[in-house]
PDB file of N, CA and C in Angstrom:
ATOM      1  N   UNK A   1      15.918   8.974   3.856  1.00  0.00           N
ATOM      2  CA  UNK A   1      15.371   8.042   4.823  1.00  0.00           C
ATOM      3  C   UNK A   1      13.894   7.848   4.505  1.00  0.00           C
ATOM      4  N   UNK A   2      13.469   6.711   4.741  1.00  0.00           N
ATOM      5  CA  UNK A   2      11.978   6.366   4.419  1.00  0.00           C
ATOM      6  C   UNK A   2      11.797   5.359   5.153  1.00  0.00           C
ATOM      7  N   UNK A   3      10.416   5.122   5.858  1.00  0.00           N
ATOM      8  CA  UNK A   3       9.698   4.614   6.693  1.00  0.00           C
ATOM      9  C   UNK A   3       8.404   3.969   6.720  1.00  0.00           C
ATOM     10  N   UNK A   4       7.445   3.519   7.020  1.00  0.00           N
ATOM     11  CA  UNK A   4       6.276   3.072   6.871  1.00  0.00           C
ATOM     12  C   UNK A   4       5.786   2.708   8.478  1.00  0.00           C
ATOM     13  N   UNK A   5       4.912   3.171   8.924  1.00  0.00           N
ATOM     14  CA  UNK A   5       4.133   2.472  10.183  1.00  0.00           C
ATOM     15  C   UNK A   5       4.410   1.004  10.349  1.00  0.00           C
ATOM     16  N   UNK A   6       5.542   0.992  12.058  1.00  0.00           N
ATOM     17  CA  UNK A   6       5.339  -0.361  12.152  1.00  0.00           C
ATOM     18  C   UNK A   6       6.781  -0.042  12.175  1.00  0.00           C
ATOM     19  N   UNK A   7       7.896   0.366  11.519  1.00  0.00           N
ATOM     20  CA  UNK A   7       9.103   0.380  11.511  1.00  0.00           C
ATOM     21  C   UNK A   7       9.610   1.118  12.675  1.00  0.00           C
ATOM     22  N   UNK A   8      11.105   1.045  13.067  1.00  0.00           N
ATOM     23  CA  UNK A   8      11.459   1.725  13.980  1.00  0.00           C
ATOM     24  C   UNK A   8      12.929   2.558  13.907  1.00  0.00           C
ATOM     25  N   UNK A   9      12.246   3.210  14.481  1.00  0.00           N
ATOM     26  CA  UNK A   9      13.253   4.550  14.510  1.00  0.00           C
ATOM     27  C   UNK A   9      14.528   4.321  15.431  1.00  0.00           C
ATOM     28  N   UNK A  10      15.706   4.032  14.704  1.00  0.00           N
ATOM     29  CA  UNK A  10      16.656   3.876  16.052  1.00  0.00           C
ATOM     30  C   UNK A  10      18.012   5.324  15.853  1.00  0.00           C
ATOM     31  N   UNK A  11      18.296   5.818  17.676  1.00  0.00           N
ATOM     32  CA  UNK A  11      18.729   6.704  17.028  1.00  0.00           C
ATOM     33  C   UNK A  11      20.193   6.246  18.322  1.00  0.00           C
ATOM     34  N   UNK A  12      21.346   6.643  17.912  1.00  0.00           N
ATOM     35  CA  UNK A  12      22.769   6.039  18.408  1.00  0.00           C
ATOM     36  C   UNK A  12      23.048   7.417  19.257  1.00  0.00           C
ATOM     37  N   UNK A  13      23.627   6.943  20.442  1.00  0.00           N
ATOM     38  CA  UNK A  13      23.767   7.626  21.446  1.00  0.00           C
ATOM     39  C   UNK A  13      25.094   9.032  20.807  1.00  0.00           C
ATOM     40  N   UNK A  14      25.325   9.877  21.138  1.00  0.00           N
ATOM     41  CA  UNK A  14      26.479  10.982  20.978  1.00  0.00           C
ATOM     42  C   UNK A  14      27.689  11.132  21.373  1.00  0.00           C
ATOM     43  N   UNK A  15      27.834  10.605  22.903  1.00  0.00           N
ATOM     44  CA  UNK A  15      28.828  10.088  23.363  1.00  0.00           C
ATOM     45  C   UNK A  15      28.863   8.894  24.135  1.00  0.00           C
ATOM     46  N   UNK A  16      29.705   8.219  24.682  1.00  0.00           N
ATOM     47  CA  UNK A  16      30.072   7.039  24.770  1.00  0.00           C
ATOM     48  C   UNK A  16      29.106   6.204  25.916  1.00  0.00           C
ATOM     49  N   UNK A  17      28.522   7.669  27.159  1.00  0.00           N
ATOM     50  CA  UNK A  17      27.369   6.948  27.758  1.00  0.00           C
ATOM     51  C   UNK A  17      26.051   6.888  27.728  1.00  0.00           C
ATOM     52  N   UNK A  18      25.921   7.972  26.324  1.00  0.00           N
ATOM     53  CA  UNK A  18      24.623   7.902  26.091  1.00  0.00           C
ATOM     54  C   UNK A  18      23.655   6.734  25.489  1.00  0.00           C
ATOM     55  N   UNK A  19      22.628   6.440  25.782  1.00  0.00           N
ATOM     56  CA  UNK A  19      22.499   5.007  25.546  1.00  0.00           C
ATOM     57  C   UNK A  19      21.488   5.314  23.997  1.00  0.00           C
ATOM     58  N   UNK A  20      21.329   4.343  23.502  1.00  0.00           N
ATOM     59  CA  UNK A  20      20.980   4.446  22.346  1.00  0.00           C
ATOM     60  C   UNK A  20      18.734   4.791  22.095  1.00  0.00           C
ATOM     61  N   UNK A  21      18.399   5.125  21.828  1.00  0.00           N
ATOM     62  CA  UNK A  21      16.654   5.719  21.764  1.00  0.00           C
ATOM     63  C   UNK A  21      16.015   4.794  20.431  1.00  0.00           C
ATOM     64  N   UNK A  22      15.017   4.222  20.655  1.00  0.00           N
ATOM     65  CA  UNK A  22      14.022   4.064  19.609  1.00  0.00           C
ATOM     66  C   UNK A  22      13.384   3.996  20.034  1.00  0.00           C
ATOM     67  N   UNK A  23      12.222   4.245  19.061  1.00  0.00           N
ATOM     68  CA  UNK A  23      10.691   4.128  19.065  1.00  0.00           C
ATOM     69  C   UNK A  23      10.089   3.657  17.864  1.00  0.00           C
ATOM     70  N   UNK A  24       8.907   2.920  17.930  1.00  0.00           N
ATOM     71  CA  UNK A  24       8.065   2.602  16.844  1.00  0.00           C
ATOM     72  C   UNK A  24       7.487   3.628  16.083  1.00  0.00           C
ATOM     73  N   UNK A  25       7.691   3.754  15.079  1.00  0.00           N
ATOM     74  CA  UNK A  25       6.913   4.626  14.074  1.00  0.00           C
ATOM     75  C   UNK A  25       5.551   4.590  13.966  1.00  0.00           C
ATOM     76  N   UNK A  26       4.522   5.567  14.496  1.00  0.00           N
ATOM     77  CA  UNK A  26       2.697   5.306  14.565  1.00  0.00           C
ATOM     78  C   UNK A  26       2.489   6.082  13.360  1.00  0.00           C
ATOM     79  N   UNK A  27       3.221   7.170  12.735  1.00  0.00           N
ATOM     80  CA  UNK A  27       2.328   7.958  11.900  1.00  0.00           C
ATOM     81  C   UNK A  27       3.176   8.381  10.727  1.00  0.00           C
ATOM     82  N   UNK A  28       3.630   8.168   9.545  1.00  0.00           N
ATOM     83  CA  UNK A  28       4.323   8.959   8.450  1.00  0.00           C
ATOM     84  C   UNK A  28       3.401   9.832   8.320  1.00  0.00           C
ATOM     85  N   UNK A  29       4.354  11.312   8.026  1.00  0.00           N
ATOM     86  CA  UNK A  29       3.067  12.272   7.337  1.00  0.00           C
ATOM     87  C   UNK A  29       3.302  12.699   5.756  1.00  0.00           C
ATOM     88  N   UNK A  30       4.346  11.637   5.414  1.00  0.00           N
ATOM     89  CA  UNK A  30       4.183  11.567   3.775  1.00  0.00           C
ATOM     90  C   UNK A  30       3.660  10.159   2.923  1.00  0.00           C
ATOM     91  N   UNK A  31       3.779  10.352   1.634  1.00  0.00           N
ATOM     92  CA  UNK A  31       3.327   9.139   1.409  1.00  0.00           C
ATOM     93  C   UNK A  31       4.298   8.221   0.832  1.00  0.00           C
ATOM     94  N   UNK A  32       5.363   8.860   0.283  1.00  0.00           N
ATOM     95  CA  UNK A  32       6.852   8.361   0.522  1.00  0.00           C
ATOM     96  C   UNK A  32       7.672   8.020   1.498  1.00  0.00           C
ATOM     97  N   UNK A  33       7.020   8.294   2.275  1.00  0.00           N
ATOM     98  CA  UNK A  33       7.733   7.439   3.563  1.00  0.00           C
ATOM     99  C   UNK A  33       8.538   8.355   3.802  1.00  0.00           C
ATOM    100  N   UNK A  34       8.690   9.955   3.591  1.00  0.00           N
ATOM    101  CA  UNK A  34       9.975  10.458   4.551  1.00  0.00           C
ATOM    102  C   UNK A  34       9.708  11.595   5.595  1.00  0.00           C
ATOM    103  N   UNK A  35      10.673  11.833   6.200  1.00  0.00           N
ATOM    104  CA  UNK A  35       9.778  12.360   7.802  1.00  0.00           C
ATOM    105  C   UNK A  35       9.308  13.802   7.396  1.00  0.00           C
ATOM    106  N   UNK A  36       8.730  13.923   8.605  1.00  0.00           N
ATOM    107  CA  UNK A  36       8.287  14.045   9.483  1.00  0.00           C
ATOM    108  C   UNK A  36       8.076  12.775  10.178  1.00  0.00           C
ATOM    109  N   UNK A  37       7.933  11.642  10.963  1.00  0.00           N
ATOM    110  CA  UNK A  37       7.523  10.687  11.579  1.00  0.00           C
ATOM    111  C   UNK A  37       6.921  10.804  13.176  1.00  0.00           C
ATOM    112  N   UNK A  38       5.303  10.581  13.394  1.00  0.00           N
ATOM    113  CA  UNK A  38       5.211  10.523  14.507  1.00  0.00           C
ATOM    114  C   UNK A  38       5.687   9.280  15.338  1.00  0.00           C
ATOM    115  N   UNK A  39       6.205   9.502  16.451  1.00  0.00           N
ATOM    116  CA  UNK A  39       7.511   8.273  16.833  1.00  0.00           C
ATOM    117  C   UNK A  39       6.582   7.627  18.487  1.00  0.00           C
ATOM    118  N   UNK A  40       6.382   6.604  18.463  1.00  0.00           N
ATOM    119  CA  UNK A  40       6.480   6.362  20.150  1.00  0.00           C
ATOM    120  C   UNK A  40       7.694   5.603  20.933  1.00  0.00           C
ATOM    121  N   UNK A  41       8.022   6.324  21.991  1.00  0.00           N
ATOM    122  CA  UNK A  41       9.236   5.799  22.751  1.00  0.00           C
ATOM    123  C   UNK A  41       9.310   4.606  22.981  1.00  0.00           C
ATOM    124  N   UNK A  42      10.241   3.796  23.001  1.00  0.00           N
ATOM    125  CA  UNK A  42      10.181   2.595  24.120  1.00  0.00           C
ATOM    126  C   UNK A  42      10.616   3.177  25.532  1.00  0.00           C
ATOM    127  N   UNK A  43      11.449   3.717  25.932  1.00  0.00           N
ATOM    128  CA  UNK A  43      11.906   4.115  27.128  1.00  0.00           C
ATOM    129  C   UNK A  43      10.492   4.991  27.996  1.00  0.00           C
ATOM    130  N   UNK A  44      10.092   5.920  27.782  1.00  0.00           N
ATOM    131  CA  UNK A  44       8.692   5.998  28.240  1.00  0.00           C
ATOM    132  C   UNK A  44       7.452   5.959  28.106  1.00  0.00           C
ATOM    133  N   UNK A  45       7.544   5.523  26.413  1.00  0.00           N
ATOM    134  CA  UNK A  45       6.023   5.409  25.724  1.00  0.00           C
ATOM    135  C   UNK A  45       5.099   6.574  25.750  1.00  0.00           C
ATOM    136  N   UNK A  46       6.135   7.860  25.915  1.00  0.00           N
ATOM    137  CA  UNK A  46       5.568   9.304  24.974  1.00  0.00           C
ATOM    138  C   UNK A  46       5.316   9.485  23.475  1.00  0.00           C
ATOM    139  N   UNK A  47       4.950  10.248  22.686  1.00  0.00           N
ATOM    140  CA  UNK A  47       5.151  10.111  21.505  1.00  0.00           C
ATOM    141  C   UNK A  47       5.572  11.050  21.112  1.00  0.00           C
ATOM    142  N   UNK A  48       6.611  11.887  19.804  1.00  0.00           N
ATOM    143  CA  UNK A  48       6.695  12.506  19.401  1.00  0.00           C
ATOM    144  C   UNK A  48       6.813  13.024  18.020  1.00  0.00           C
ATOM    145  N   UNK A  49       7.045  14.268  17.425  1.00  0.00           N
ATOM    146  CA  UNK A  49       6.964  14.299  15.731  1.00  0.00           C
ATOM    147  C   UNK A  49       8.599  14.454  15.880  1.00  0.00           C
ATOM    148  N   UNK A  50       9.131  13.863  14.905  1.00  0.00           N
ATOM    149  CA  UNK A  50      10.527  13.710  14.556  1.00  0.00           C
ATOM    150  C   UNK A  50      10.832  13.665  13.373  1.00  0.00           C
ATOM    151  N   UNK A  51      11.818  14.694  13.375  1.00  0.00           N
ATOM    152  CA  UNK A  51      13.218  14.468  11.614  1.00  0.00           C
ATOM    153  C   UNK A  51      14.317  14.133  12.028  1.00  0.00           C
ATOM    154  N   UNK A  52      14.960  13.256  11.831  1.00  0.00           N
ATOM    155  CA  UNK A  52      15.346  12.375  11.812  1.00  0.00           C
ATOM    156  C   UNK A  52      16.936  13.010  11.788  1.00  0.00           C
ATOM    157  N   UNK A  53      17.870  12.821  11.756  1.00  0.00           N
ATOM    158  CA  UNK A  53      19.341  13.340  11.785  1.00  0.00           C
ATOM    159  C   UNK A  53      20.075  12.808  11.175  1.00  0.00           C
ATOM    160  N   UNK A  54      21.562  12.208  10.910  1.00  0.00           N
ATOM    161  CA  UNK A  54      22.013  11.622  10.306  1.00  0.00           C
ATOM    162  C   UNK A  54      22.913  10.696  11.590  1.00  0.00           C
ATOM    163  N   UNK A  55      22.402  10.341  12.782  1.00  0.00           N
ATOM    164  CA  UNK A  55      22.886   9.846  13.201  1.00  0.00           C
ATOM    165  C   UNK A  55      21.648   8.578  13.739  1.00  0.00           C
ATOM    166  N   UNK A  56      20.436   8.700  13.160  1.00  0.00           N
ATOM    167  CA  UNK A  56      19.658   7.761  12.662  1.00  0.00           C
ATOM    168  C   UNK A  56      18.970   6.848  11.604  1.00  0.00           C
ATOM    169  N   UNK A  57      18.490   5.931  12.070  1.00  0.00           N
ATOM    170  CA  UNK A  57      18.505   4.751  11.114  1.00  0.00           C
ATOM    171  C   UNK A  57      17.114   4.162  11.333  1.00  0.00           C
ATOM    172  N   UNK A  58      16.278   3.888  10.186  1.00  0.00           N
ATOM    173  CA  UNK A  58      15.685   2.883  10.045  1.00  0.00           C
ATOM    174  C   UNK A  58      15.445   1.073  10.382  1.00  0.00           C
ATOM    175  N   UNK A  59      14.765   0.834  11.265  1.00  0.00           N
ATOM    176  CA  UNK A  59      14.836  -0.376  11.151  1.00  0.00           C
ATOM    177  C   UNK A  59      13.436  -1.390  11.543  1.00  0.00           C
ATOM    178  N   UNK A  60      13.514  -2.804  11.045  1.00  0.00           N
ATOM    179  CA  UNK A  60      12.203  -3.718  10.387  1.00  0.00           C
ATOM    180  C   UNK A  60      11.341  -3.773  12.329  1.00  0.00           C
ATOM    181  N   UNK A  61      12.425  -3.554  12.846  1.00  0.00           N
ATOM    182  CA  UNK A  61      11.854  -4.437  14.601  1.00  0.00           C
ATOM    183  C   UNK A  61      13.214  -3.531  15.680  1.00  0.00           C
ATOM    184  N   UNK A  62      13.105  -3.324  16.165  1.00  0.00           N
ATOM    185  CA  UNK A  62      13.368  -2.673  17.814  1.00  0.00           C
ATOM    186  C   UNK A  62      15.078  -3.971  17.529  1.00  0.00           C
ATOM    187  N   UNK A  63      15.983  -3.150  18.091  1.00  0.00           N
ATOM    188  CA  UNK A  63      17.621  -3.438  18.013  1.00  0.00           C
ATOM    189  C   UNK A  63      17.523  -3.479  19.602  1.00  0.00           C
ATOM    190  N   UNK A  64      18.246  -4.873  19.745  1.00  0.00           N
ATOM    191  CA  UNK A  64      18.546  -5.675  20.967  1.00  0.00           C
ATOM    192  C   UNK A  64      19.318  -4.341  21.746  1.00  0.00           C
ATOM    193  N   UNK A  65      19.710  -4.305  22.957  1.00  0.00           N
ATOM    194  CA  UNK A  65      20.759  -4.088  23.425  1.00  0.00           C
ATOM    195  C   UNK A  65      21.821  -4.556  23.726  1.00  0.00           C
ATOM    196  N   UNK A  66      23.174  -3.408  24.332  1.00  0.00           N
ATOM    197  CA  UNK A  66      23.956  -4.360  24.248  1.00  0.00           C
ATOM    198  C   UNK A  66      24.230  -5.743  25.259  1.00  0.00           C
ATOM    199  N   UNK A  67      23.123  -5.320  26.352  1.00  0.00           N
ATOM    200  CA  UNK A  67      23.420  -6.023  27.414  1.00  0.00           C
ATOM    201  C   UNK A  67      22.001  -7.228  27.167  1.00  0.00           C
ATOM    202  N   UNK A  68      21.228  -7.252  26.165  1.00  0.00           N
ATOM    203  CA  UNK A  68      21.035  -8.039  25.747  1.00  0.00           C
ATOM    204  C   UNK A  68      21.582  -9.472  25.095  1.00  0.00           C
ATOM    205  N   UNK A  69      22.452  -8.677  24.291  1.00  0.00           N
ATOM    206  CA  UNK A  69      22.995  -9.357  23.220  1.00  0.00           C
ATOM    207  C   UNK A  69      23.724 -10.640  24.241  1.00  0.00           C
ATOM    208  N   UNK A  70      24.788 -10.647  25.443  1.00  0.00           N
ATOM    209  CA  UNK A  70      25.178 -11.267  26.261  1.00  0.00           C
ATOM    210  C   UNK A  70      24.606 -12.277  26.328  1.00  0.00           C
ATOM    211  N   UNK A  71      23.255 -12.252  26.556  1.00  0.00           N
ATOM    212  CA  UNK A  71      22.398 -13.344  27.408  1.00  0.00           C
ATOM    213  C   UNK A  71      22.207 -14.493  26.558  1.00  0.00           C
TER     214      UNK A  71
END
């Protein structure tokens, strides 16, 4: 996984009501782009240092929801 400031961290819920987490990426602490990543939430706009799992993903801009997607 590799990253750059500005990208976002999206991570998929575990079970079926967990809702899905991202945050914007503020800080790589490599220069390859792989984590450690300091992360800020969208859901409360905390920040944290994160490695990443394999049930996350990289991405260019923040992933709609699903109850977005509807509208």
């Amino acid at each position: 996984m590799r990253a750059r400031v500005g990208d976002w961290l999206v991570i998929e819920g575990h079970f079926l009501d967990q809702p899905r987490r991202q945050g914007e990426v503020v800080e790589v602490a490599h220069d390859d782009g792989s984590p450690p990543y300091r992360v800020r939430w969208m859901d409360d706009g905390h920040e944290s240092l994160v490695c990443p799992g394999p049930e996350a993903r990289i991405e260019s801009r923040p992933v709609p929801s699903a109850n977005e997607n509807l509208r």
